[in-house]
N, C-alpha and C. Protein backbone atom coordinates (compact mmCIF):
# COMPACT_ATOMS: atom_id res chain seq x y z
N UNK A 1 12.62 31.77 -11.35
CA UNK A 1 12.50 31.24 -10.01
C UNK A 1 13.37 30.00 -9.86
N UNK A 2 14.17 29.90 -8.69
CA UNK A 2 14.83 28.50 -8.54
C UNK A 2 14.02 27.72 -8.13
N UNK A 3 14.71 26.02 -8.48
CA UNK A 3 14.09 25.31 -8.60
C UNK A 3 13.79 24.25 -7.07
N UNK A 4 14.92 24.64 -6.58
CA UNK A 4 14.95 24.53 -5.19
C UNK A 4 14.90 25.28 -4.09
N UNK A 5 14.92 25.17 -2.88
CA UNK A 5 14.85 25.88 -1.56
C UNK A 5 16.36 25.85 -1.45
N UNK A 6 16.67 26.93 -0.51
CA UNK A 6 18.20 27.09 0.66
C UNK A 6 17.84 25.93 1.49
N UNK A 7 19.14 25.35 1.52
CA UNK A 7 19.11 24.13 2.63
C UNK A 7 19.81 25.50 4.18
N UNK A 8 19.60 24.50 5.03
CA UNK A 8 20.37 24.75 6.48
C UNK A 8 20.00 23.68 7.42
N UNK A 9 21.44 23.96 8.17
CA UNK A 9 21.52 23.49 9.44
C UNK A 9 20.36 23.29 10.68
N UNK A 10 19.95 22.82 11.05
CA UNK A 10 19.02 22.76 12.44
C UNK A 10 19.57 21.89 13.42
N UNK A 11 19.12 22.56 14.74
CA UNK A 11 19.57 21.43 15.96
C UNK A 11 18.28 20.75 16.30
N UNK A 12 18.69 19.63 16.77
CA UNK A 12 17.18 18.76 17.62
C UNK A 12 17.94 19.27 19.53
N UNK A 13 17.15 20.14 20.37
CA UNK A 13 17.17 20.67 21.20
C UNK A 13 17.39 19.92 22.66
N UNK A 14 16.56 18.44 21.89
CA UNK A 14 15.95 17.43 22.95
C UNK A 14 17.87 16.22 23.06
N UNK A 15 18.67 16.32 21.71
CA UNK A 15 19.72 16.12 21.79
C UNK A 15 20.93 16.40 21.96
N UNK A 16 20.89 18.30 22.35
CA UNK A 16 22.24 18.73 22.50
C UNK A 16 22.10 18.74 23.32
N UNK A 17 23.86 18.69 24.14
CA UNK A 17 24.11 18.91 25.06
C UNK A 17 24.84 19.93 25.83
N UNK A 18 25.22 20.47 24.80
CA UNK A 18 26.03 21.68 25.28
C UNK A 18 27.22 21.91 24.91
N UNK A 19 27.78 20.99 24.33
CA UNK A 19 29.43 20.86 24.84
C UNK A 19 29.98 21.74 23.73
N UNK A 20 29.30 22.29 23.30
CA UNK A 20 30.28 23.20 21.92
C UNK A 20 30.69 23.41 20.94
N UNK A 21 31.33 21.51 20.76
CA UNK A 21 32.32 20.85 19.48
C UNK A 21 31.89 21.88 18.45
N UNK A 22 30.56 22.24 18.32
CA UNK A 22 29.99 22.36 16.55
C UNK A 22 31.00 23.80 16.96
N UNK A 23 30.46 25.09 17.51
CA UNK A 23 31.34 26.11 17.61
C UNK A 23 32.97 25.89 17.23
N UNK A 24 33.58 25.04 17.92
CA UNK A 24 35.04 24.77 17.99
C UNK A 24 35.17 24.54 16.60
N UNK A 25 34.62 23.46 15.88
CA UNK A 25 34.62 22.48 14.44
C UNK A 25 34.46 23.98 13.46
N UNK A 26 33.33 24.92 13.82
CA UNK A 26 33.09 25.82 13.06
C UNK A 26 34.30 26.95 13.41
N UNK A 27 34.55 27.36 14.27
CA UNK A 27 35.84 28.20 14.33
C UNK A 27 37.21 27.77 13.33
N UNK A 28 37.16 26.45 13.50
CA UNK A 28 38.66 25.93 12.74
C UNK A 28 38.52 25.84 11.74
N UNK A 29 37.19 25.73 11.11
CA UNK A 29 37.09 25.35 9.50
C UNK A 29 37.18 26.75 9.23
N UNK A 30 36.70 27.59 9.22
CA UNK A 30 36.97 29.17 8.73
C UNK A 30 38.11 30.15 9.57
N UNK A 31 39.04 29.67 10.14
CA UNK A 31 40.21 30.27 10.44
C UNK A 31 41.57 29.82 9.60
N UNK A 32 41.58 29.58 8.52
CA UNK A 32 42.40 28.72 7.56
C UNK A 32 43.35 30.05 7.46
N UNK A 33 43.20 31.34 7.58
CA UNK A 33 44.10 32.19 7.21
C UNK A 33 44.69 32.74 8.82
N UNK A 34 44.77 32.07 9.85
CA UNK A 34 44.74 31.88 10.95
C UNK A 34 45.81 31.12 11.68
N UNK A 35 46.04 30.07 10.45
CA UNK A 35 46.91 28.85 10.57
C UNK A 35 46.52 27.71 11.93
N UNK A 36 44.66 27.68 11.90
CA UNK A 36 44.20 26.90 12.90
C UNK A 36 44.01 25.54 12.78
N UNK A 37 44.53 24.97 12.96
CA UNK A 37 43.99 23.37 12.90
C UNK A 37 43.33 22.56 13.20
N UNK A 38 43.33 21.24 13.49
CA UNK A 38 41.98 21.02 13.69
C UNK A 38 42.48 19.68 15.10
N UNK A 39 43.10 20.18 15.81
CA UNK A 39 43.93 19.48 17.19
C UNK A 39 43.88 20.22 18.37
N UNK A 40 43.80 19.97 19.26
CA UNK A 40 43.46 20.77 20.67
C UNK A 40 45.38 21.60 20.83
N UNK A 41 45.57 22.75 20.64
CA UNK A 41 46.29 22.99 21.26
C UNK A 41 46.83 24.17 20.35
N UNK A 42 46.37 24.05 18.87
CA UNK A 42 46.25 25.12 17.70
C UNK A 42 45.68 26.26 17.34
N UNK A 43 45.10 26.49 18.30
CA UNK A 43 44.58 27.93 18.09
C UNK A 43 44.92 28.84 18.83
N UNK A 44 45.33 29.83 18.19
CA UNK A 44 46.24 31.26 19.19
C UNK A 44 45.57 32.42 19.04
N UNK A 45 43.75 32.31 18.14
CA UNK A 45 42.94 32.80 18.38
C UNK A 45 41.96 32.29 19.04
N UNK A 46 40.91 33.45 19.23
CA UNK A 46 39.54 33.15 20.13
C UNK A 46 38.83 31.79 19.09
N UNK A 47 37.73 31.74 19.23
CA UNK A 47 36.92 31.00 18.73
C UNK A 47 36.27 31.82 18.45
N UNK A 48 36.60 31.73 16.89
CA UNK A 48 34.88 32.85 15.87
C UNK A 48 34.03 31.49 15.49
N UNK A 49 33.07 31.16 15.71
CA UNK A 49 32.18 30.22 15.15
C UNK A 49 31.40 31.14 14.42
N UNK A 50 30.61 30.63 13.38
CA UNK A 50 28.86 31.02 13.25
C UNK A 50 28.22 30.51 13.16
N UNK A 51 27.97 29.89 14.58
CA UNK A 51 26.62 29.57 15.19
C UNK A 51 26.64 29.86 16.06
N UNK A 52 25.65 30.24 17.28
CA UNK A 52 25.70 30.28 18.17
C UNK A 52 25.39 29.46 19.06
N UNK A 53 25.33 28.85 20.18
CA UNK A 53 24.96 28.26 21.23
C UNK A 53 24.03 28.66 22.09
N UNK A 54 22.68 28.53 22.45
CA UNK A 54 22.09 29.51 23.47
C UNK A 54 21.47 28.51 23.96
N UNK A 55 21.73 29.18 25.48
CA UNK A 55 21.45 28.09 27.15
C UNK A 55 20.67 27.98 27.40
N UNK A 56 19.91 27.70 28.43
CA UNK A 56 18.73 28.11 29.39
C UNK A 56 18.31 27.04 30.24
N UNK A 57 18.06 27.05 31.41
CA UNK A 57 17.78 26.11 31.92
C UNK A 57 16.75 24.71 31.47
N UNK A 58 16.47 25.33 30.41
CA UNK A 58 15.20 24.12 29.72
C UNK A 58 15.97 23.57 28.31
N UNK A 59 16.76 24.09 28.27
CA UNK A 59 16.66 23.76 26.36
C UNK A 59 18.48 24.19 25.82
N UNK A 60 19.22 23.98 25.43
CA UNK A 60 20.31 24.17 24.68
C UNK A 60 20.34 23.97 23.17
N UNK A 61 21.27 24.59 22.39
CA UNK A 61 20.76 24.41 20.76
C UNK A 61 21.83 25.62 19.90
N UNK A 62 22.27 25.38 19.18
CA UNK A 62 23.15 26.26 18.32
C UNK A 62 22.05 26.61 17.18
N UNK A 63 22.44 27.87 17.47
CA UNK A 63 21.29 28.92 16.48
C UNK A 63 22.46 29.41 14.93
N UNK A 64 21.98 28.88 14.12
CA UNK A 64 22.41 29.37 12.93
C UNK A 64 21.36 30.08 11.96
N UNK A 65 22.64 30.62 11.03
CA UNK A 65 21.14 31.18 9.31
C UNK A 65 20.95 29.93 8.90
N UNK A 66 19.28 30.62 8.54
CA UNK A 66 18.85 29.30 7.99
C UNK A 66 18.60 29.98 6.27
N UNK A 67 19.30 30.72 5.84
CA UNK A 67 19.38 30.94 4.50
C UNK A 67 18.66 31.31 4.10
N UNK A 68 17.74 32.86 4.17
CA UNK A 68 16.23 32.82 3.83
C UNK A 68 16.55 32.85 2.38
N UNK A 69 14.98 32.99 2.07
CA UNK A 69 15.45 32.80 0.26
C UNK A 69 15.40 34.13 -0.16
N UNK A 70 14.77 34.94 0.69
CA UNK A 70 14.31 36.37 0.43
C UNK A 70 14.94 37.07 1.50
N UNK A 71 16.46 36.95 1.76
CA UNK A 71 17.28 37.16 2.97
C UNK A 71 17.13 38.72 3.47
N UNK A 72 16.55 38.49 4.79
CA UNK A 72 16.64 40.31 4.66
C UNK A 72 18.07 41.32 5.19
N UNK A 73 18.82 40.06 5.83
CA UNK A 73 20.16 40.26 5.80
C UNK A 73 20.75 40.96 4.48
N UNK A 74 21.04 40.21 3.33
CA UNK A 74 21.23 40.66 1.85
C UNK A 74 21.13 41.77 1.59
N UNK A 75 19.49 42.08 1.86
CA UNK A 75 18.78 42.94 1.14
C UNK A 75 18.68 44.11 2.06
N UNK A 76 19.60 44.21 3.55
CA UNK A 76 19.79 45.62 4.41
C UNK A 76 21.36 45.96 4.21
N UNK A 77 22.41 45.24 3.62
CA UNK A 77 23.39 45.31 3.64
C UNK A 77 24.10 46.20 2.30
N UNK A 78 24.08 47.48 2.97
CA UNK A 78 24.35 48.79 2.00
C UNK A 78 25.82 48.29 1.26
N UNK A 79 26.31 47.43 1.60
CA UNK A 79 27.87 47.57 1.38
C UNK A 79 27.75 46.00 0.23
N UNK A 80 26.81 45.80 -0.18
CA UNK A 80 26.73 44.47 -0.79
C UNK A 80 27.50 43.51 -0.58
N UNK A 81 27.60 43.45 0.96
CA UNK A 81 28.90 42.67 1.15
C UNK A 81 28.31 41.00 1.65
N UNK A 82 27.12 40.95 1.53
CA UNK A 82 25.99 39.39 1.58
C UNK A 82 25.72 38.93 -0.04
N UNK A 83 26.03 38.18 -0.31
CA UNK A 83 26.10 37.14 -1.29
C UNK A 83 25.02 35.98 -1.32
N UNK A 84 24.45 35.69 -2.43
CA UNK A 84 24.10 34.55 -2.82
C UNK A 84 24.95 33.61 -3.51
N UNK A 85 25.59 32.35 -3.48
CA UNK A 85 26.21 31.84 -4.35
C UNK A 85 25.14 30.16 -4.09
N UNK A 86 24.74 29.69 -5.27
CA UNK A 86 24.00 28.37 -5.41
C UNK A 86 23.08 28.64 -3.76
N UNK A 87 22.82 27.39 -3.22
CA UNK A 87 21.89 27.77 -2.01
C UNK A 87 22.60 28.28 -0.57
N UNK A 88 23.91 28.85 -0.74
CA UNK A 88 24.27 29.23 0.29
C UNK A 88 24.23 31.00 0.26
N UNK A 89 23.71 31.07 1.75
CA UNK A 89 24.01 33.29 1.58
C UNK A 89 25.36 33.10 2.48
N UNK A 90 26.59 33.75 1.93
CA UNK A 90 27.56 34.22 3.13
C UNK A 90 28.07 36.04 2.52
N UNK A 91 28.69 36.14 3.77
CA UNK A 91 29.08 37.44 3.81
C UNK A 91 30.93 37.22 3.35
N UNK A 92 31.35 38.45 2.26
CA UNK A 92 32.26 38.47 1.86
C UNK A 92 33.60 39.28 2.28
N UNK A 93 34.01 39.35 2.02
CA UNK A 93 35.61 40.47 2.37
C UNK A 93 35.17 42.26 2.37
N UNK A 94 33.64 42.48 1.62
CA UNK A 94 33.72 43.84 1.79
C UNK A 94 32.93 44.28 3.02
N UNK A 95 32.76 43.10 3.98
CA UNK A 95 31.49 43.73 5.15
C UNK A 95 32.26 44.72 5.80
N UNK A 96 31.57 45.56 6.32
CA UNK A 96 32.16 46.78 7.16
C UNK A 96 31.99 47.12 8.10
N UNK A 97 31.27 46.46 8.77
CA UNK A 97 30.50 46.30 10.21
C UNK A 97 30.07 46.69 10.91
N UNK A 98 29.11 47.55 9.68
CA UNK A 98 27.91 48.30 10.03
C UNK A 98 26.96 47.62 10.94
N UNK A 99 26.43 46.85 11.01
CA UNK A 99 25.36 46.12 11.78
C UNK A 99 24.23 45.50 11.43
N UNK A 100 24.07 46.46 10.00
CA UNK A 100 22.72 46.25 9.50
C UNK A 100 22.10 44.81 9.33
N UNK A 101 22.61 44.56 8.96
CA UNK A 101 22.64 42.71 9.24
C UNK A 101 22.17 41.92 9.94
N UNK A 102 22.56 42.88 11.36
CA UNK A 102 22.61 41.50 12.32
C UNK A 102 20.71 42.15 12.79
N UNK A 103 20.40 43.73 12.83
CA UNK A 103 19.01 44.17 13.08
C UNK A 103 18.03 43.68 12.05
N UNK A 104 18.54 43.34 11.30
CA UNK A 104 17.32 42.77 9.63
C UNK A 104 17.44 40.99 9.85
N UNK A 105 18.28 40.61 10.44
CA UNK A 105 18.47 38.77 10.63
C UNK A 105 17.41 38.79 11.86
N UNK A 106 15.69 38.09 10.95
CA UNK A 106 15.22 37.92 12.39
C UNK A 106 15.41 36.28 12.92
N UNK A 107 16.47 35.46 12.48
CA UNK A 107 16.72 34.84 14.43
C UNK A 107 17.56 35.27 14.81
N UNK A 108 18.63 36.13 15.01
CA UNK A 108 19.47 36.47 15.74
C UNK A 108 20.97 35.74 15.27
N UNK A 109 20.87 35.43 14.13
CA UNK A 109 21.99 34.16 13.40
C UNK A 109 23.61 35.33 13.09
N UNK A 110 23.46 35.96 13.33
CA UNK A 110 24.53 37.12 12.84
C UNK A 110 25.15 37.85 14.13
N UNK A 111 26.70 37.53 14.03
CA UNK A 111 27.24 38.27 14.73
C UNK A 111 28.09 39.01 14.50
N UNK A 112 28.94 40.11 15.64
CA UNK A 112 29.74 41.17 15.07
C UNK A 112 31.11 41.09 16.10
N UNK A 113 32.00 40.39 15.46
CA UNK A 113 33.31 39.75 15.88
C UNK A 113 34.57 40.42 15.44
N UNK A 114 35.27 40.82 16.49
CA UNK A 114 36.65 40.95 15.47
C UNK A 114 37.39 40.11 14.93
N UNK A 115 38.01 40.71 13.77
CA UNK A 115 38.41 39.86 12.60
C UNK A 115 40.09 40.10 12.91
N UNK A 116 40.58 38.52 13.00
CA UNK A 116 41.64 38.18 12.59
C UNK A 116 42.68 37.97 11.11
N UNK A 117 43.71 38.33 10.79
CA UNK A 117 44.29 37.86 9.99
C UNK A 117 45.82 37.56 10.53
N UNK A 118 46.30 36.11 10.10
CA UNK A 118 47.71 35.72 10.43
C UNK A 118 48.03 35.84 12.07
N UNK A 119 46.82 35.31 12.65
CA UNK A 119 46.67 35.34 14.12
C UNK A 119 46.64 36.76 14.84
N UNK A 120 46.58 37.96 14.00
CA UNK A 120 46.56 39.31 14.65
C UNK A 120 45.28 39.85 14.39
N UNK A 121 45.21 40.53 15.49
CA UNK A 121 44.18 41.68 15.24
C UNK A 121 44.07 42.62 14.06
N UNK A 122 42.83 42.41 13.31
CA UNK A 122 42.75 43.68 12.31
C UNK A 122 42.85 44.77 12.93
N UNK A 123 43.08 46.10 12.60
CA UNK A 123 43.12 47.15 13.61
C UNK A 123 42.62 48.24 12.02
N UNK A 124 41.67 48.58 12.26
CA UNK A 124 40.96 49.86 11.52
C UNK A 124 41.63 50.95 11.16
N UNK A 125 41.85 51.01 9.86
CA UNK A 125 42.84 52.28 9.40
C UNK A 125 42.62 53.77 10.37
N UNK A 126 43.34 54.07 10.73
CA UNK A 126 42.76 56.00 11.34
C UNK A 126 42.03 55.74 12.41
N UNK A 127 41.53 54.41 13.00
CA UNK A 127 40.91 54.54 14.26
C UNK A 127 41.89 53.95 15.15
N UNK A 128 42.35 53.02 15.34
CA UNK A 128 43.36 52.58 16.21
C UNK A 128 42.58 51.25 17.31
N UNK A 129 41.04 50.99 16.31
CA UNK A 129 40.59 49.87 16.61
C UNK A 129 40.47 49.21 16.19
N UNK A 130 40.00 47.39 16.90
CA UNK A 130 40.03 46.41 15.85
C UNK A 130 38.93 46.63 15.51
N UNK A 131 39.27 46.12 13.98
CA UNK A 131 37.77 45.86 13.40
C UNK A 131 37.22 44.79 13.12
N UNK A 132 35.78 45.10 13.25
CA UNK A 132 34.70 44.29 13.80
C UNK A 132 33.87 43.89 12.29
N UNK A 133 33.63 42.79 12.13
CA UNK A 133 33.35 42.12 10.84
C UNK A 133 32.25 40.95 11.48
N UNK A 134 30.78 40.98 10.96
CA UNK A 134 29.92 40.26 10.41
C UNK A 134 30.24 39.05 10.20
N UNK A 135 29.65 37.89 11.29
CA UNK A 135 29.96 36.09 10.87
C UNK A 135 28.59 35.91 10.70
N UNK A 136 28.10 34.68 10.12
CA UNK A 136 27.10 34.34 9.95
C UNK A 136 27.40 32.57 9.33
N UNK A 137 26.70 31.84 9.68
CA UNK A 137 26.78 30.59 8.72
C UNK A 137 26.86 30.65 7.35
N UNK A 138 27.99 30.30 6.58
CA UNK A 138 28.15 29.85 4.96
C UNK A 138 28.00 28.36 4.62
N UNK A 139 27.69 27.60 5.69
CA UNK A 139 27.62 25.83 4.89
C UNK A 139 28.78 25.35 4.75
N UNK A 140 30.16 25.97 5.88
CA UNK A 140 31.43 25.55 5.06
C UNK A 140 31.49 25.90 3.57
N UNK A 141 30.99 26.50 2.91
CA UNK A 141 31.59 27.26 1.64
C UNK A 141 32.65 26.65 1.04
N UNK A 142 32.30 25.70 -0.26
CA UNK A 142 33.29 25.13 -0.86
C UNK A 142 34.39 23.97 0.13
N UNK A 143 33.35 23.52 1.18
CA UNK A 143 33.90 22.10 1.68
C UNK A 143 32.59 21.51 1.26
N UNK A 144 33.36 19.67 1.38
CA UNK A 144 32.35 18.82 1.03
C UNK A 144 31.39 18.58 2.34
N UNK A 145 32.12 18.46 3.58
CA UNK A 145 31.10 17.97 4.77
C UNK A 145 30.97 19.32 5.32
N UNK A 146 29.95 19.58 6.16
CA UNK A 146 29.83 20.54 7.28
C UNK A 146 30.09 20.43 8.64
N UNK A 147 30.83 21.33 9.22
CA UNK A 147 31.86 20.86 10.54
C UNK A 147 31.00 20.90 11.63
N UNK A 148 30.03 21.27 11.55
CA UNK A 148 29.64 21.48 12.80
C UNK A 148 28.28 19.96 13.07
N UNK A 149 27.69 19.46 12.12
CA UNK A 149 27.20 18.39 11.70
C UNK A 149 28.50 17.02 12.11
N UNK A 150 29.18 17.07 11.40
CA UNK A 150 30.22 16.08 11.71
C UNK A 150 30.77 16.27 13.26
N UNK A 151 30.95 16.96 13.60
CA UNK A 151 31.87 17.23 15.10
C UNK A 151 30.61 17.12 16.19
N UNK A 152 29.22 17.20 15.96
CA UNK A 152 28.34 16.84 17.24
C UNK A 152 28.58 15.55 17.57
N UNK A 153 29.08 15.25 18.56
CA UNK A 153 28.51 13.77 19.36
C UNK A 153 27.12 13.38 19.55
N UNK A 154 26.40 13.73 19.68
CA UNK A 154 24.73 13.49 19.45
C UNK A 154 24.11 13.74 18.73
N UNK A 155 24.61 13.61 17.61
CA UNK A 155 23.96 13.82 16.24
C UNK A 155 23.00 14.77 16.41
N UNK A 156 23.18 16.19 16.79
CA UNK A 156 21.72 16.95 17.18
C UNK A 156 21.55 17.77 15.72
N UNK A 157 22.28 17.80 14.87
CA UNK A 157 22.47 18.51 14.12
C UNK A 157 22.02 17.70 12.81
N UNK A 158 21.33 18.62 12.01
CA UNK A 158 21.11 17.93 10.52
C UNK A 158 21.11 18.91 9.44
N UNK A 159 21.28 18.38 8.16
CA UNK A 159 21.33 19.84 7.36
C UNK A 159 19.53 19.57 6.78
N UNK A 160 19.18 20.64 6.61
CA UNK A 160 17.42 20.38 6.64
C UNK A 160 17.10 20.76 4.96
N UNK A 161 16.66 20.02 4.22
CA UNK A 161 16.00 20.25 2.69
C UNK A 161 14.39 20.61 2.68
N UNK A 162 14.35 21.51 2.68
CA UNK A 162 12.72 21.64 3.16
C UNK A 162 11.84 21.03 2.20
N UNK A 163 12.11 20.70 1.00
CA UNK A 163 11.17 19.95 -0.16
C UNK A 163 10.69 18.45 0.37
N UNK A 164 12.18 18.08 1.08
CA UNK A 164 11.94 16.84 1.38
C UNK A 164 11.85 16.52 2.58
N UNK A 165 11.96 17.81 3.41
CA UNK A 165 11.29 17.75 4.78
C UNK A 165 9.58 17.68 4.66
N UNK A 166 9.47 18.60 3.88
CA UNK A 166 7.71 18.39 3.18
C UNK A 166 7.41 17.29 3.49
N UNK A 167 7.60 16.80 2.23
CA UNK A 167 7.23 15.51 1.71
C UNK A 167 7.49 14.27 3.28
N UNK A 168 8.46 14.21 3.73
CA UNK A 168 8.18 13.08 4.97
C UNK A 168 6.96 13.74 5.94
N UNK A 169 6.75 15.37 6.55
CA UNK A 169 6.01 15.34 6.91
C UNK A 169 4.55 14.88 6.96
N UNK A 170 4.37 14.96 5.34
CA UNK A 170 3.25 14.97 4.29
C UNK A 170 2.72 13.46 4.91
N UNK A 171 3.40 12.91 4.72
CA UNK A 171 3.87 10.98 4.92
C UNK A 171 2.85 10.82 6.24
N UNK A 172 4.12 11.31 7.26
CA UNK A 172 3.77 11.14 8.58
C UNK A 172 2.22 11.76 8.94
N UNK A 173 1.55 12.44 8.17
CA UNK A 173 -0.01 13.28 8.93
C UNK A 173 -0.54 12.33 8.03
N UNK A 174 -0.47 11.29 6.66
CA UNK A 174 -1.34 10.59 6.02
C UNK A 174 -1.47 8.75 6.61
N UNK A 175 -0.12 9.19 7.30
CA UNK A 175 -0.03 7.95 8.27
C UNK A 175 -1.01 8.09 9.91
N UNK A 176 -0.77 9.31 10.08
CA UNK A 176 -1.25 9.32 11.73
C UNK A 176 -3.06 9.08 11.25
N UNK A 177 -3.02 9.62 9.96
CA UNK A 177 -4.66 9.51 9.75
C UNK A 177 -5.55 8.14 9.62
N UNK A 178 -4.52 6.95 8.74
CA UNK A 178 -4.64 5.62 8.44
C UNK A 178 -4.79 5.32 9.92
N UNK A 179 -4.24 5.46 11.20
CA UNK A 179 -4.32 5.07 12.57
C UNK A 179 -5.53 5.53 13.22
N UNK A 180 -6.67 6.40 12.73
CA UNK A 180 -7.50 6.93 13.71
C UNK A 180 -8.31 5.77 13.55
């Protein structure tokens, strides 16, 4: 058994605002074979993020994986193309974009995007379509900061340790109790 939990990303709902950056920050950090940069005027693709953004008149918030530990993403993906590496799950070069993934991910953290290489469309051997490839949050994968954390202006974003999310909760209900 590991000795720790999967960390992830969370938004505070009550602090976003909408504006995107994390999407944009997350598109550029994983378009490196893309030749995207990280300046307004560099990208000659769409924006693949993985996270999503979802609206509503009450509430805004970028929905990412939150890394289960017992991923059922992983564990529907016939093509073993979901990975564990240390506490991050990402999806690798063999996804095939089947779907299975995104019906076994229950928040909805998985999407099915076409895949770029060298600013072109993949285009599917014998079909004459692009093909469509599985994003999901990796933690920036082998970067030190996470882009979408760094690029919010309202800090809505945090990366969440649940051991030690515990433990402050733990804090805070032995405190609210000292107050009755």
């Amino acid at each position: 058994m590991k000795e720790s939990f999967n960390t992830f990303v969370i938004a505070d709902p009550n602090k976003c605002i909408g504006c995107k950056a994390c999407e944009v920050a997350c598109s550029s950090v994983h378009n490196e074979e893309n030749n995207i940069g990280y300046t307004v005027g560099t990208m000659t693709t769409p924006v693949i993020p993985r996270l999503y953004l979802v609206k509503n008149e009450k509430f805004c918030a970028p929905i990412q994986c939150r890394h289960c530990e017992d991923a059922p993403c992983a564990n529907a993906c016939p093509n073993k193309a979901i990975k564990q590496e240390g506490d991050i799950i990402y999806i690798d070069e063999n996804c095939i974009g089947c779907k299975t993934c995104l019906m076994a991910c229950p928040i909805g953290a998985i999407e099915l995007l076409p895949h770029y290489k060298n600013e072109e469309k993949v285009i599917q051997l014998g079909l004459e379509e692009e093909k469509l490839i599985a994003y999901k949050c990796d933690l920036c994968k082998g970067k030190e900061t996470k882009a979408c954390i760094e690029a919010c202006p309202q800090n809505a974003l945090r990366l969440v340790d649940i051991k030690e999310d515990k433990k402050n909760k733990n804090i805070k209900a032995a405190l609210g109790l000292m107050n009755l």
